[in-house]
C-alpha atoms as a PDB file:
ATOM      1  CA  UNK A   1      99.718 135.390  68.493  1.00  0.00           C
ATOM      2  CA  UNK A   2      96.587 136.263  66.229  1.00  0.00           C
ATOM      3  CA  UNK A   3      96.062 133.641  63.678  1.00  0.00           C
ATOM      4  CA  UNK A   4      98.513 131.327  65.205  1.00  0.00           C
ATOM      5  CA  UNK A   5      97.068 130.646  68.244  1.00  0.00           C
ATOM      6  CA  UNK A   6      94.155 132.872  68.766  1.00  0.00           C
ATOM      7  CA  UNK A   7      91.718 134.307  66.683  1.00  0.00           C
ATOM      8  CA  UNK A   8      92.356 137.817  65.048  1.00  0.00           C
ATOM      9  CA  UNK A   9      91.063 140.494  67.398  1.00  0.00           C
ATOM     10  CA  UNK A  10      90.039 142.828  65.069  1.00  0.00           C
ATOM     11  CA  UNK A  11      87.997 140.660  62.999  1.00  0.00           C
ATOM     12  CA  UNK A  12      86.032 139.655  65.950  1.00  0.00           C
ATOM     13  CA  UNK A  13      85.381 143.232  66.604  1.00  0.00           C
ATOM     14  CA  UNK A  14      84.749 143.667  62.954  1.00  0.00           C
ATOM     15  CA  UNK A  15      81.743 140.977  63.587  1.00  0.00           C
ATOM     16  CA  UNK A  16      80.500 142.299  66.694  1.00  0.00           C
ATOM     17  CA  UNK A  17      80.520 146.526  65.036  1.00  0.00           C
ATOM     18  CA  UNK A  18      79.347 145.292  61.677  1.00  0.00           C
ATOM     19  CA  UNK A  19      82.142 147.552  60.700  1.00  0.00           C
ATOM     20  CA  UNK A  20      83.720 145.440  57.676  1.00  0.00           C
ATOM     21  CA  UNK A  21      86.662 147.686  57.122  1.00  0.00           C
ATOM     22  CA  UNK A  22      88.045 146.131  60.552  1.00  0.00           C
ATOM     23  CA  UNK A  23      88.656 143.257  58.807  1.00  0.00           C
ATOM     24  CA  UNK A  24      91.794 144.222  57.250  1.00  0.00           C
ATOM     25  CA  UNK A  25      95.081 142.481  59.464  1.00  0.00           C
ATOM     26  CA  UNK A  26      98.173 142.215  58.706  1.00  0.00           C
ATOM     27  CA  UNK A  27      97.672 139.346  55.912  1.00  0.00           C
ATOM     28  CA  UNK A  28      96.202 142.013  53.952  1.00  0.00           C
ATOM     29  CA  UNK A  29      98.466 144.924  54.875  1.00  0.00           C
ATOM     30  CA  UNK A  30     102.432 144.380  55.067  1.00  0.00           C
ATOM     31  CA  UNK A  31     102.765 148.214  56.762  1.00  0.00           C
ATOM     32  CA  UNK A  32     101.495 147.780  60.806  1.00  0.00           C
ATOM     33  CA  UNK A  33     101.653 151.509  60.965  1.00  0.00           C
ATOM     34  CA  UNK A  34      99.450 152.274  58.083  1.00  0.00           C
ATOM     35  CA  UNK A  35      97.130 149.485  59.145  1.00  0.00           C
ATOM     36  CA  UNK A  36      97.064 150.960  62.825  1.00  0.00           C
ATOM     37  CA  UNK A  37      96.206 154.490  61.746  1.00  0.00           C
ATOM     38  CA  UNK A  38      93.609 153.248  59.433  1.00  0.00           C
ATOM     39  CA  UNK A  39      91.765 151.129  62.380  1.00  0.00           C
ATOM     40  CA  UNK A  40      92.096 154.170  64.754  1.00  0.00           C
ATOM     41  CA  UNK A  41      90.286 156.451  62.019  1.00  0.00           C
ATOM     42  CA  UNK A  42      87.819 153.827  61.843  1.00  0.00           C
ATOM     43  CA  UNK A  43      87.406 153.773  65.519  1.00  0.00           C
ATOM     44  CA  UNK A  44      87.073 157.434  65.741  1.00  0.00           C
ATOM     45  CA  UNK A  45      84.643 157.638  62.755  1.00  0.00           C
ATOM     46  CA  UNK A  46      82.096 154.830  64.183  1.00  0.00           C
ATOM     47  CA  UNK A  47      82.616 155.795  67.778  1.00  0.00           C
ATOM     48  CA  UNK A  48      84.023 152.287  69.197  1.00  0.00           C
ATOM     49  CA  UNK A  49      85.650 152.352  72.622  1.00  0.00           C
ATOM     50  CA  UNK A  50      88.300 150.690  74.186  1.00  0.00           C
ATOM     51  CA  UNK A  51      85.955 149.259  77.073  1.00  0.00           C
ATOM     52  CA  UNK A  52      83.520 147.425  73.879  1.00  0.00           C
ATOM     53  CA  UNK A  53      86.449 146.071  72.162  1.00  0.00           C
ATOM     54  CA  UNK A  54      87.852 144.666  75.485  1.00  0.00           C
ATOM     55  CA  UNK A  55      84.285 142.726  75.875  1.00  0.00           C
ATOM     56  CA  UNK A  56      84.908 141.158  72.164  1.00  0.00           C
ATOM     57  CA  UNK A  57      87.776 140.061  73.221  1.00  0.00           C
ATOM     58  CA  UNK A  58      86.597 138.740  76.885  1.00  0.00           C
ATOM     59  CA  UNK A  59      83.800 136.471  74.824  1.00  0.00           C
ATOM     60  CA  UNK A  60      87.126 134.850  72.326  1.00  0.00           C
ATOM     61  CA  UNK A  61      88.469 131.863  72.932  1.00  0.00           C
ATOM     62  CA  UNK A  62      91.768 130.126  71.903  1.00  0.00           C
ATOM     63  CA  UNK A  63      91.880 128.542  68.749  1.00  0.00           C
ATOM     64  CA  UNK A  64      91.024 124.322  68.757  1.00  0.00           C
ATOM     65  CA  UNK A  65      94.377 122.896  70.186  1.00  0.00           C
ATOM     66  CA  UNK A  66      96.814 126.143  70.860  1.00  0.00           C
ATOM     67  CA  UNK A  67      96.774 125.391  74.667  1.00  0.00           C
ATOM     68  CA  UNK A  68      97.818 122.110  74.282  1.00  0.00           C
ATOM     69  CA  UNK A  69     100.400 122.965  71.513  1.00  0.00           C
ATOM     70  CA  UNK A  70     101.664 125.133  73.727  1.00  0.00           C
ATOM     71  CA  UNK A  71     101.758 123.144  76.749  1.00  0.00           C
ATOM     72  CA  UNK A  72     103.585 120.891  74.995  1.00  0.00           C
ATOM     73  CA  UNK A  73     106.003 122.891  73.356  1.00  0.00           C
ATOM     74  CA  UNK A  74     106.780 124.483  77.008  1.00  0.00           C
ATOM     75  CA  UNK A  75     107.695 121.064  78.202  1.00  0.00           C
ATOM     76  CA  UNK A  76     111.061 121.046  76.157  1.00  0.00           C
ATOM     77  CA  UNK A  77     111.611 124.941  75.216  1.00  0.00           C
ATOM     78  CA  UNK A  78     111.350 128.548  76.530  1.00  0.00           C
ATOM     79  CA  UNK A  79     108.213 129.977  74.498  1.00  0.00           C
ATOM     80  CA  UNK A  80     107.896 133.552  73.718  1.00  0.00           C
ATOM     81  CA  UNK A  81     105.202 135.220  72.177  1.00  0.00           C
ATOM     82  CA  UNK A  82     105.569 137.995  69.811  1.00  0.00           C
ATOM     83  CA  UNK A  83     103.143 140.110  68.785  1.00  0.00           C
ATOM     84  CA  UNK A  84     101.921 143.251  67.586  1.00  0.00           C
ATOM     85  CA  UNK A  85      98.571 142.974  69.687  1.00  0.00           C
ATOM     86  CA  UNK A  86      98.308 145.303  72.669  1.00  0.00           C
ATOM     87  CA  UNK A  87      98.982 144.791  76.312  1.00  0.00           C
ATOM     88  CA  UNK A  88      95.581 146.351  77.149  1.00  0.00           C
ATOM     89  CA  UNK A  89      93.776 143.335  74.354  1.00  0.00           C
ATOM     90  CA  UNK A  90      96.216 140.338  75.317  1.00  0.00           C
ATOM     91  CA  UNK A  91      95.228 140.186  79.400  1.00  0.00           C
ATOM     92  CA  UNK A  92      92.321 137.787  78.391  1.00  0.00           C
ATOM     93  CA  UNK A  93      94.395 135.634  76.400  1.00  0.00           C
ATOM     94  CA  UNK A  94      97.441 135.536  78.261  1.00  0.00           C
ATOM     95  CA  UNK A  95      94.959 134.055  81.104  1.00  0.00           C
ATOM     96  CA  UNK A  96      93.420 130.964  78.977  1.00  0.00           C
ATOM     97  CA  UNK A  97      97.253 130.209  77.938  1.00  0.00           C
ATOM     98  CA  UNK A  98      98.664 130.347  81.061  1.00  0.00           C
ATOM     99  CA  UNK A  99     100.523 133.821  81.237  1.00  0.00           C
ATOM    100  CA  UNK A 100     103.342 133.285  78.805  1.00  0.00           C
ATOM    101  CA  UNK A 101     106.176 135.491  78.085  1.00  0.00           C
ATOM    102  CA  UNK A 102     104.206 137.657  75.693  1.00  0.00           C
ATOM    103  CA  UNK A 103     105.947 141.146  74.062  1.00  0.00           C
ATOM    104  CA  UNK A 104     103.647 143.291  73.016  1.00  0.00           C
ATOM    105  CA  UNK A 105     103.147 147.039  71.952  1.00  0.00           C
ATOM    106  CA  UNK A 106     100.815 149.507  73.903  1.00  0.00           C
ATOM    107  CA  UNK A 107      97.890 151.655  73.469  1.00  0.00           C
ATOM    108  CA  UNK A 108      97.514 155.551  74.343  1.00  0.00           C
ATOM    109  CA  UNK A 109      93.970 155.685  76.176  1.00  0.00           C
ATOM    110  CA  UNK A 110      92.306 158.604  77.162  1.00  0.00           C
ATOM    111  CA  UNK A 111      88.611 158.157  79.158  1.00  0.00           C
ATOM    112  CA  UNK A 112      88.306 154.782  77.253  1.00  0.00           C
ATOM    113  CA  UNK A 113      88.927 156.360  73.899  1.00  0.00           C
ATOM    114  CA  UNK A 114      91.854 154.910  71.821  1.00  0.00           C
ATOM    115  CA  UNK A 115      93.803 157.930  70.520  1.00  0.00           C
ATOM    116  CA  UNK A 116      97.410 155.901  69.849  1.00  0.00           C
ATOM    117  CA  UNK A 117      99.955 153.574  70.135  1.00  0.00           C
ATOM    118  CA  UNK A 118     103.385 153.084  71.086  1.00  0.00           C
ATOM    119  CA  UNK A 119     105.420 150.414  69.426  1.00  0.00           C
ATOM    120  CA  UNK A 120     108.380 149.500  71.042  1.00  0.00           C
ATOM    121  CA  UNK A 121     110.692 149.601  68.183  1.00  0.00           C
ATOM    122  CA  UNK A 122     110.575 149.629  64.818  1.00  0.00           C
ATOM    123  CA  UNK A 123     110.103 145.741  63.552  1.00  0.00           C
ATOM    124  CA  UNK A 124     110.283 144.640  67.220  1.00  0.00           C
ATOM    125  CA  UNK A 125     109.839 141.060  66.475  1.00  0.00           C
ATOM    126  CA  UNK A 126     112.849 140.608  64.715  1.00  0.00           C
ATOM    127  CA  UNK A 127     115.013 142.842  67.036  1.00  0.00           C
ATOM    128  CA  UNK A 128     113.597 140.953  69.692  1.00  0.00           C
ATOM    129  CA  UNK A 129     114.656 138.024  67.866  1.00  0.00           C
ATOM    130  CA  UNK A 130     118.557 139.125  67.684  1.00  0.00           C
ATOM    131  CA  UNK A 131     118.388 139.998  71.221  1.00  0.00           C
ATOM    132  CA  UNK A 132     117.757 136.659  71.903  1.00  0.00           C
ATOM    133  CA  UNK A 133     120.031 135.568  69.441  1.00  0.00           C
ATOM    134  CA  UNK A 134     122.684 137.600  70.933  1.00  0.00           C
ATOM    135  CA  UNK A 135     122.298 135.648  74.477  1.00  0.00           C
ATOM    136  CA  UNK A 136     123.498 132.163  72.451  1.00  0.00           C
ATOM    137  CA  UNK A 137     119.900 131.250  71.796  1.00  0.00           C
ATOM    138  CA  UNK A 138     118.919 129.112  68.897  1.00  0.00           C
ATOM    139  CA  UNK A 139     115.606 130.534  68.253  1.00  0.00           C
ATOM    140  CA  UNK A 140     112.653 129.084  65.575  1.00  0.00           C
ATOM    141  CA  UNK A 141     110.212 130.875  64.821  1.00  0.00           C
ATOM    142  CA  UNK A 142     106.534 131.007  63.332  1.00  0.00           C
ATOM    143  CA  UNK A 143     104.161 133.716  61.912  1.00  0.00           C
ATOM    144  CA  UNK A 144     100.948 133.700  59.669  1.00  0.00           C
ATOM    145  CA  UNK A 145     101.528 137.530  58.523  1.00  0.00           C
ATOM    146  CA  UNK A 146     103.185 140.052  56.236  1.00  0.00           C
ATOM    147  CA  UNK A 147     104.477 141.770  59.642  1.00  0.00           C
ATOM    148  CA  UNK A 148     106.009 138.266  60.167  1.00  0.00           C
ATOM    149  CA  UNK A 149     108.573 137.899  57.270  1.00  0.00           C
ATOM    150  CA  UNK A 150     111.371 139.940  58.830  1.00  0.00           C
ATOM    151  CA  UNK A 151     111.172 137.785  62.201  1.00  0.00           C
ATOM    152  CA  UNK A 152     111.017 134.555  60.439  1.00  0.00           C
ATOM    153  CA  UNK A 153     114.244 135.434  58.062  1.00  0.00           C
ATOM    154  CA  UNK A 154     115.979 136.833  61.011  1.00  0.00           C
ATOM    155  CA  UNK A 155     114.917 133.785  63.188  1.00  0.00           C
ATOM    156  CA  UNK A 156     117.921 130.871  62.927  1.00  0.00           C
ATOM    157  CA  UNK A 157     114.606 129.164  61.776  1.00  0.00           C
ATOM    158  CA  UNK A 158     111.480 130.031  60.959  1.00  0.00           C
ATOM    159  CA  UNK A 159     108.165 128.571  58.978  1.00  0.00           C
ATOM    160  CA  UNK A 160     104.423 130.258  58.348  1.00  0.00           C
ATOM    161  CA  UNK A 161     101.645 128.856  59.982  1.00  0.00           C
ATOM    162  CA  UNK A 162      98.466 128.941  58.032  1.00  0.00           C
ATOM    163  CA  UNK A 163      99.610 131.559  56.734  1.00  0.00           C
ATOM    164  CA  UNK A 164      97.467 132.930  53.588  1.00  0.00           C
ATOM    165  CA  UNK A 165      98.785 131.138  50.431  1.00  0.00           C
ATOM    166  CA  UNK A 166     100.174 134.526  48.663  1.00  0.00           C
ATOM    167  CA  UNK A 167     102.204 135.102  51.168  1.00  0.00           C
ATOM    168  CA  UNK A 168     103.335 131.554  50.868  1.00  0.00           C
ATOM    169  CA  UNK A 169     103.763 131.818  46.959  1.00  0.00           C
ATOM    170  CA  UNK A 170     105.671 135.627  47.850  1.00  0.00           C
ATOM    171  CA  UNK A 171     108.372 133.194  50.535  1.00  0.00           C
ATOM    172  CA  UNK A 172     108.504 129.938  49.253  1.00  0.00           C
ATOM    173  CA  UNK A 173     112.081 129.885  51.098  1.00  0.00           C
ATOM    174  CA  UNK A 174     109.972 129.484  54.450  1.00  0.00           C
ATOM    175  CA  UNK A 175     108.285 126.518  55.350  1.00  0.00           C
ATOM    176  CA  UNK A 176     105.121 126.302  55.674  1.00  0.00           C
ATOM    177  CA  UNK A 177     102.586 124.290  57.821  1.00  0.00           C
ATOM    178  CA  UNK A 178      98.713 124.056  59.069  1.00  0.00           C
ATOM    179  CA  UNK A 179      98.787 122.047  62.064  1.00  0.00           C
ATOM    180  CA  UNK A 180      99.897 121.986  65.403  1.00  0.00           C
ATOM    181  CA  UNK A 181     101.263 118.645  65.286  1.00  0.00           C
ATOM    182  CA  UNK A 182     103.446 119.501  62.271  1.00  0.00           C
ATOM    183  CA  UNK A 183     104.676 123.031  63.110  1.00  0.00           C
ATOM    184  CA  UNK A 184     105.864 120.965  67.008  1.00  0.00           C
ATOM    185  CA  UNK A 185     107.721 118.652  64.798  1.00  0.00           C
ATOM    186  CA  UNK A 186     109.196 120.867  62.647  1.00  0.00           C
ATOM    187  CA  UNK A 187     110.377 121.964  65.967  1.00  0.00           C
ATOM    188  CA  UNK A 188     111.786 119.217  67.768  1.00  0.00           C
ATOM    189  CA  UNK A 189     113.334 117.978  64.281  1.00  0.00           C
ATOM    190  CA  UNK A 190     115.316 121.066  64.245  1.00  0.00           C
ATOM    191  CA  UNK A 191     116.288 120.409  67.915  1.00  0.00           C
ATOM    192  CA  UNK A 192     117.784 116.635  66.553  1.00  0.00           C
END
């Protein structure tokens, strides 16, 4: 979801905090539970609450052309969004793109301090993807991130999507593309 078609949470809270360490996402860090640990020590240390980071988010919008992408895409296919946001950050966003079938992972909240987070499984976008796969779906997929990788090789297909160009140079097996209007065709030509 972040990156692809909305902006990166965390670096909009990064903004907001002046805290620059928030910046690091998953482009930069291939291990989600050492870069989740690392943001909750930086939450703890700088004393940033769920209810703030919630209000970041609120003032986000989606990224020039996702809705329509999407739309579009949801006129010919089931859509499913992946992600390893939260359920308690995506409510905003899963408004302004019409409440799609979003997976997510949760936090652990006590008296608006973050003190978790449960993941559903370990590498739950590509399990999710061979659950899917194991009800005869066909199922592309796209990602901008290190945390990516294993759903887009598990995917029948999959492609990054502005994704940051080491991570292209580490998988040049994957596709890769920066617009919407490519990464739809590279979906309906697979469809053909």
């Amino acid at each position: 979801m972040e990156g692809v078609i909305t902006p990166e949470i965390w670096e909009a809270v990064a903004t907001h905090t002046g805290v620059s360490e928030l910046l690091r996402t998953t482009r930069d860090e291939p291990n989600y539970q050492k870069l989740m640990e690392y943001r909750l020590g930086l939450l703890d240390k700088h004393k940033i609450k769920l209810s703030l980071i919630k209000n970041v988010i609120g003032d986000l919008e989606l990224l020039p052309g996702a809705r329509s992408f999407l739309d579009e895409l949801r006129q010919q296919y089931q859509v499913v969004i992946l992600s390893d946001t939260f359920e308690e950050f995506a409510s905003h966003f899963s408004e302004l793109l019409g409440y799609p079938h979003l997976l997510c992972h949760k936090l652990r909240v006590d008296d608006d301090h973050i003190t978790g987070f449960l993941l559903r499984l370990n590498d739950p976008k590509a399990r999710a993807i061979e659950a899917y796969q194991s009800l005869n779906y066909h199922v592309s997929a796209a990602g901008d991130s290190h945390n990516d990788v294993t759903m887009l090789k598990t995917a029948d297909s999959g492609c990054l999507f502005r994704a940051a160009d080491g991570l292209i140079n580490l998988h040049p097996e994957l596709s890769s593309m920066v617009t919407y209007e490519d990464l739809l065709k590279w979906i309906t030509d697979l469809d053909e």
